[in-house]
C-alpha atoms as a PDB file:
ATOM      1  CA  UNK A   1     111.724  96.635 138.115  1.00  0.00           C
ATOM      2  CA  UNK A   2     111.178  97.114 141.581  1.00  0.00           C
ATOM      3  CA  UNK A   3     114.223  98.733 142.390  1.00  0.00           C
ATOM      4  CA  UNK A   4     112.162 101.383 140.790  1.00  0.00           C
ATOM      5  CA  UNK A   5     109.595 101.645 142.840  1.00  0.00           C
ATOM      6  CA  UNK A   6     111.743 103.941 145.418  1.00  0.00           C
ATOM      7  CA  UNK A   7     113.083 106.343 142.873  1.00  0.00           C
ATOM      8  CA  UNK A   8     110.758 109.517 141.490  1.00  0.00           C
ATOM      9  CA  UNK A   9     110.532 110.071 137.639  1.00  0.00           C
ATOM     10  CA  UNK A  10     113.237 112.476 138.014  1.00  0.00           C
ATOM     11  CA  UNK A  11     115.495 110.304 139.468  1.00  0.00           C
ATOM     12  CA  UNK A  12     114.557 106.906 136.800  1.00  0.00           C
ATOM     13  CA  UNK A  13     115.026 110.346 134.074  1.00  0.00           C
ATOM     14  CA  UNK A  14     118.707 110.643 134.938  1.00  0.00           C
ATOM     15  CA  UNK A  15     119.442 106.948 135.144  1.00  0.00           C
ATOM     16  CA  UNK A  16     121.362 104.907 132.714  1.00  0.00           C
ATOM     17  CA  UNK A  17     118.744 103.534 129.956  1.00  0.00           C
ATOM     18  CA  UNK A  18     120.357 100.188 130.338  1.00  0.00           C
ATOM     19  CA  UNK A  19     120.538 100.575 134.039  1.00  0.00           C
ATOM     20  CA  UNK A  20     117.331 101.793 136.521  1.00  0.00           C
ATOM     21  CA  UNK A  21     116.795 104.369 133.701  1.00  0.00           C
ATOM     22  CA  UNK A  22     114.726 104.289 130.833  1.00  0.00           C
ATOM     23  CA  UNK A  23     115.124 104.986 126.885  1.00  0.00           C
ATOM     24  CA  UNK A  24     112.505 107.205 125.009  1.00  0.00           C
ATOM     25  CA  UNK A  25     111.075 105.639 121.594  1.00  0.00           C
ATOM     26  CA  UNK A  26     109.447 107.137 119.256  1.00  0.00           C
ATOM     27  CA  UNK A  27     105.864 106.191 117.688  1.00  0.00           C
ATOM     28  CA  UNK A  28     106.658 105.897 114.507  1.00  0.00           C
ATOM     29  CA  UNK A  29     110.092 103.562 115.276  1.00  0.00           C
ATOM     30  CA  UNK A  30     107.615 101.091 117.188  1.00  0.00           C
ATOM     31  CA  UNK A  31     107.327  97.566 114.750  1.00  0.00           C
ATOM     32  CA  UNK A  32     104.326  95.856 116.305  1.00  0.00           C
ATOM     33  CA  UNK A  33     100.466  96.833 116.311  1.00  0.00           C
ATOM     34  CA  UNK A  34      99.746  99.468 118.987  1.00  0.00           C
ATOM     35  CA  UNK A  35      96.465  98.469 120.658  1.00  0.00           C
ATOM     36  CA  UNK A  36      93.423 101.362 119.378  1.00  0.00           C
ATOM     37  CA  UNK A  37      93.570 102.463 123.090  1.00  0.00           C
ATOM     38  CA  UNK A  38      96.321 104.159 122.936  1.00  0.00           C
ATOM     39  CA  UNK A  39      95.483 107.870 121.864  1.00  0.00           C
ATOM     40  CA  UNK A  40      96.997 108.790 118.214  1.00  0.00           C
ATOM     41  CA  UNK A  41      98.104 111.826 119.771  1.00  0.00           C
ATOM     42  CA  UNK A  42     100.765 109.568 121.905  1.00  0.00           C
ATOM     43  CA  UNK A  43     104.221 110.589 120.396  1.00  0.00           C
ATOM     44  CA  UNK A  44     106.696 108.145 122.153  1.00  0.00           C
ATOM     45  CA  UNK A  45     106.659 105.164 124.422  1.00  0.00           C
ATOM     46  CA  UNK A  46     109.607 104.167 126.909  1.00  0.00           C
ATOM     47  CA  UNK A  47     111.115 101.278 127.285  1.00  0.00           C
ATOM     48  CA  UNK A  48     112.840  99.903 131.038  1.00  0.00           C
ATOM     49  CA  UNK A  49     114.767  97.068 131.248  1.00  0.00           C
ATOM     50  CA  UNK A  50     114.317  93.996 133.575  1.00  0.00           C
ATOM     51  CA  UNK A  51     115.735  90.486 133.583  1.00  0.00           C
ATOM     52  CA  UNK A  52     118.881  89.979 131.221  1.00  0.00           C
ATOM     53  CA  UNK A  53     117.975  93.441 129.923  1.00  0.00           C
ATOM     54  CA  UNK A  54     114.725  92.604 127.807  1.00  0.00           C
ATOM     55  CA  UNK A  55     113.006  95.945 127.267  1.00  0.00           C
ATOM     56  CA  UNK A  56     109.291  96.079 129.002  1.00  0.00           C
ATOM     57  CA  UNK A  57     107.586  98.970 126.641  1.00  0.00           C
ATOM     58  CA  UNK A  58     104.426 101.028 127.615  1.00  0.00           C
ATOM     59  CA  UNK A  59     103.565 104.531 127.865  1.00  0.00           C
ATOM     60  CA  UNK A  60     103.196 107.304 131.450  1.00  0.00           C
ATOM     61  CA  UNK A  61     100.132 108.671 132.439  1.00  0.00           C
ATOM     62  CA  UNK A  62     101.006 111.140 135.105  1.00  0.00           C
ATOM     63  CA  UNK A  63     102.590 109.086 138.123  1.00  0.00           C
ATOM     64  CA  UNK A  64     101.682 105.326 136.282  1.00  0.00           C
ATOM     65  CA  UNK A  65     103.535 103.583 133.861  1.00  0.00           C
ATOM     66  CA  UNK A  66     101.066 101.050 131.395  1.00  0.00           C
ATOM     67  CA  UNK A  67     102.835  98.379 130.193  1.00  0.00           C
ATOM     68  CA  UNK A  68     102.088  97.422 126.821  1.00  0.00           C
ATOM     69  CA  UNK A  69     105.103  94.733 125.552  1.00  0.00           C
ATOM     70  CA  UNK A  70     107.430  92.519 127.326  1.00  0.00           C
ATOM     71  CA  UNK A  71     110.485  92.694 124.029  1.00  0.00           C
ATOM     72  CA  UNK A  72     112.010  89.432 124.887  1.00  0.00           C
ATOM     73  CA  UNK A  73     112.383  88.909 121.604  1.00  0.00           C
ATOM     74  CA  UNK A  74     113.822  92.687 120.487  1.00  0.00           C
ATOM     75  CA  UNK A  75     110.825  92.821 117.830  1.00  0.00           C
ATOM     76  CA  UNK A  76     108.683  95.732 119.299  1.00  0.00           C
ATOM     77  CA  UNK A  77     111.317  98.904 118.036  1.00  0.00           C
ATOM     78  CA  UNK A  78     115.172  99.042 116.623  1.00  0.00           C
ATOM     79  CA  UNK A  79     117.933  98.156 119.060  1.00  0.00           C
END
């Protein structure tokens, strides 16, 4: 993850999704609860990968990414 950190959204855009990059998913393909603070209007999430390649899942707010699951398990959307 904090290879990251040096790269703009651009750059993370064009990267491999199992790589630096990261993988768009869709609201309605997400299998867990999403917490009432996330606005309904919110039509994906994106998932990054860290250690062994467990997704980390949360949403972008301008320059910030929220994290909102660590998918160690691979329970929060289809693989």
């Amino acid at each position: 993850m904090f290879r990251r950190k040096h790269l703009s959204w651009r750059e993370i855009q064009e990267e491999n999704r199992h790589g630096l990059g990261c993988e768009k998913i869709a609201r309605n393909s997400i299998k867990v609860a999403i917490p009432k603070e996330i606005p309904e209007d919110t039509e994906y999430f994106l998932a990054f990968r860290y250690k062994a390649k467990h997704p980390v899942v949360g949403i972008r707010r301008q320059n910030i990414f929220y994290v909102l699951w660590f998918d160690h398990n691979f329970k929060v959307y289809p693989h």
